[in-house]
C-alpha atoms as a PDB file:
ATOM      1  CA  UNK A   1    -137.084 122.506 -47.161  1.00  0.00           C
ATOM      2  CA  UNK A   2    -135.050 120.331 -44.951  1.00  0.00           C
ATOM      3  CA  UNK A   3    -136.030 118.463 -42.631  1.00  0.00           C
ATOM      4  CA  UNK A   4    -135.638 119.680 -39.438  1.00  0.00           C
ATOM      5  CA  UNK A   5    -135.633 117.606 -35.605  1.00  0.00           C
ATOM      6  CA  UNK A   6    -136.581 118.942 -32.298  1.00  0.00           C
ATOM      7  CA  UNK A   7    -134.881 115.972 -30.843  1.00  0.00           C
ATOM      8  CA  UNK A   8    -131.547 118.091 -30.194  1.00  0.00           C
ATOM      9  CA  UNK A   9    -133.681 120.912 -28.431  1.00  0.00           C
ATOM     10  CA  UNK A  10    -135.218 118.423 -26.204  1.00  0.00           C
ATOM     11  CA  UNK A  11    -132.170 116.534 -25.496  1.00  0.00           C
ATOM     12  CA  UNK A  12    -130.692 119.559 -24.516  1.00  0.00           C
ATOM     13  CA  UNK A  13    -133.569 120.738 -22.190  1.00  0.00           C
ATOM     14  CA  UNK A  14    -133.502 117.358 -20.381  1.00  0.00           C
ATOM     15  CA  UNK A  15    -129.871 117.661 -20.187  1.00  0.00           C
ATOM     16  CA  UNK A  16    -129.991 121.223 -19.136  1.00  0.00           C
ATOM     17  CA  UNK A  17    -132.744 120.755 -16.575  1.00  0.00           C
ATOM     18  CA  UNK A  18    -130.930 117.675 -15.018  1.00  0.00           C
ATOM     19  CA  UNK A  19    -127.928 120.123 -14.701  1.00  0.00           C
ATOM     20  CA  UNK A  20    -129.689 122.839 -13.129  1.00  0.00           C
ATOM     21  CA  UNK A  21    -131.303 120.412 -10.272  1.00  0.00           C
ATOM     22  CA  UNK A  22    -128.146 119.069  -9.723  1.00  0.00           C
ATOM     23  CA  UNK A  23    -126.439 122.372  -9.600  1.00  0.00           C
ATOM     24  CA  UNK A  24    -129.160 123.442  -6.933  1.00  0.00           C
ATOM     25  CA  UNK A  25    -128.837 120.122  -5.089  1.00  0.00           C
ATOM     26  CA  UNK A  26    -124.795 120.338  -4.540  1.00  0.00           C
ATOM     27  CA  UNK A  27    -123.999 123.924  -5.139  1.00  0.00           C
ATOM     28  CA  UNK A  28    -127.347 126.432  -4.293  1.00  0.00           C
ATOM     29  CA  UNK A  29    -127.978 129.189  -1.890  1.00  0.00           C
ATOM     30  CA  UNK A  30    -126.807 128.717   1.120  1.00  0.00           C
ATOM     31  CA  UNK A  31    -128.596 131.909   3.065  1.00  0.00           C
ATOM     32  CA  UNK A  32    -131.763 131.761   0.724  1.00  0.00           C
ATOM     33  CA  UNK A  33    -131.499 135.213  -0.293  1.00  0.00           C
ATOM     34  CA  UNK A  34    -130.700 133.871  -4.144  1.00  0.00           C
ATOM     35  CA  UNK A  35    -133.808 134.506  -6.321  1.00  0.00           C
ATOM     36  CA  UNK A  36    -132.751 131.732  -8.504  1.00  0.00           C
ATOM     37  CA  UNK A  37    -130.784 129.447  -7.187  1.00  0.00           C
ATOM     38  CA  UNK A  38    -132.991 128.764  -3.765  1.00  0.00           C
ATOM     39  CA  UNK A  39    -135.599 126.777  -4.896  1.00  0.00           C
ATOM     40  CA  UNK A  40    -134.685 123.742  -6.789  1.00  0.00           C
ATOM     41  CA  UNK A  41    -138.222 124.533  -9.273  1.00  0.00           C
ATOM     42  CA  UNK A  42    -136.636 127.511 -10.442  1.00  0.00           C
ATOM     43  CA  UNK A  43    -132.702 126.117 -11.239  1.00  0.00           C
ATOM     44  CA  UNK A  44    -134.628 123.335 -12.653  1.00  0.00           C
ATOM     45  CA  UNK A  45    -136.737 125.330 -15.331  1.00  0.00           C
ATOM     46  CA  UNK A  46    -133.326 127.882 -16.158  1.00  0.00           C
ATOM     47  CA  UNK A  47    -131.239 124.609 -16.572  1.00  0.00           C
ATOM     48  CA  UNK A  48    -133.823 123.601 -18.850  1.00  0.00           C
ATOM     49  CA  UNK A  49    -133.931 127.079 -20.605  1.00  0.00           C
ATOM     50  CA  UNK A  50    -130.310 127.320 -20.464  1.00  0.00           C
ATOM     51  CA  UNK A  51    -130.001 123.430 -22.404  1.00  0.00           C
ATOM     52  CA  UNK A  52    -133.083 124.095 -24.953  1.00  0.00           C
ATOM     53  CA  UNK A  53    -130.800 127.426 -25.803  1.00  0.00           C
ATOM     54  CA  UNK A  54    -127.104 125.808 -26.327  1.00  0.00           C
ATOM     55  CA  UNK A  55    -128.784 122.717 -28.298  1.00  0.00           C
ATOM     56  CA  UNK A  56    -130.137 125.419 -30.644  1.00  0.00           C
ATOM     57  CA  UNK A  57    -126.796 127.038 -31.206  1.00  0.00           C
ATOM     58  CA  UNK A  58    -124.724 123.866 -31.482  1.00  0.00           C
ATOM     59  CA  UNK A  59    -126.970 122.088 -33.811  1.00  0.00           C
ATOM     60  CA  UNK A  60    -126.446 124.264 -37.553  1.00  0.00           C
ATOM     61  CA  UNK A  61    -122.680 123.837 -36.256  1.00  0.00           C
ATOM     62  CA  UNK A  62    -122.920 120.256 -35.844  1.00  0.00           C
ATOM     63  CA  UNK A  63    -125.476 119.289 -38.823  1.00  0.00           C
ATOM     64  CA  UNK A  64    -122.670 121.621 -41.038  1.00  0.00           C
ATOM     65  CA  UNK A  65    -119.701 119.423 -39.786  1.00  0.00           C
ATOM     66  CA  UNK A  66    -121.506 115.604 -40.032  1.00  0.00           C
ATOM     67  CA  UNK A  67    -122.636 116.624 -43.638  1.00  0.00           C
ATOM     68  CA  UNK A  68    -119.063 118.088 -44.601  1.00  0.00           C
ATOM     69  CA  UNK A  69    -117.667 115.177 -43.570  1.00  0.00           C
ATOM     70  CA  UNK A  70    -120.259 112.624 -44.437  1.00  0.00           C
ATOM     71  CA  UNK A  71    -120.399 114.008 -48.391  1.00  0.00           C
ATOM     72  CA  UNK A  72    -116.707 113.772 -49.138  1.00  0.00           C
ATOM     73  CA  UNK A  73    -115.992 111.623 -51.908  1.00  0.00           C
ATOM     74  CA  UNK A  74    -113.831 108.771 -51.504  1.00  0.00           C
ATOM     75  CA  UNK A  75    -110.738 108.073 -53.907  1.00  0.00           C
ATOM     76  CA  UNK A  76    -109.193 104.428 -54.128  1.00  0.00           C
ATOM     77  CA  UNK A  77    -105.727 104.687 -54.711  1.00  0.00           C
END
């Protein structure tokens, strides 16, 4: 079994939550009638939700490409 790190999923929800809040803070709702985007403890959790989920997705991609490339054998010429 490999050995598997959460690290990416919580780098990503940090990331993602950091992006929602300031999403909120410069973009939001400007007439309040946004169920989302109105309150900054709502963007803030999605962001989060949103991050946790493309970390998730990107990682077998990215774990696939560093061991391709990490694994190739070297020929002196």
């Amino acid at each position: 079994m490999k050995k598997y790190s959460n690290v990416w999923k919580i780098g990503g929800a940090l990331l993602g939550a950091f992006g929602g809040y300031l999403y909120w803070h410069e973009v939001g709702c400007q007439t309040g009638h946004c169920p989302i985007q109105s309150h900054w403890q709502t963007m803030t959790i999605w962001g989060a939700t949103m991050g946790f989920l493309v970390a998730d997705l990107l990682h077998p991609f990215i774990q696939s490409s560093r061991n391709r490339n990490g694994n190739a054998k070297k020929t002196i010429v």
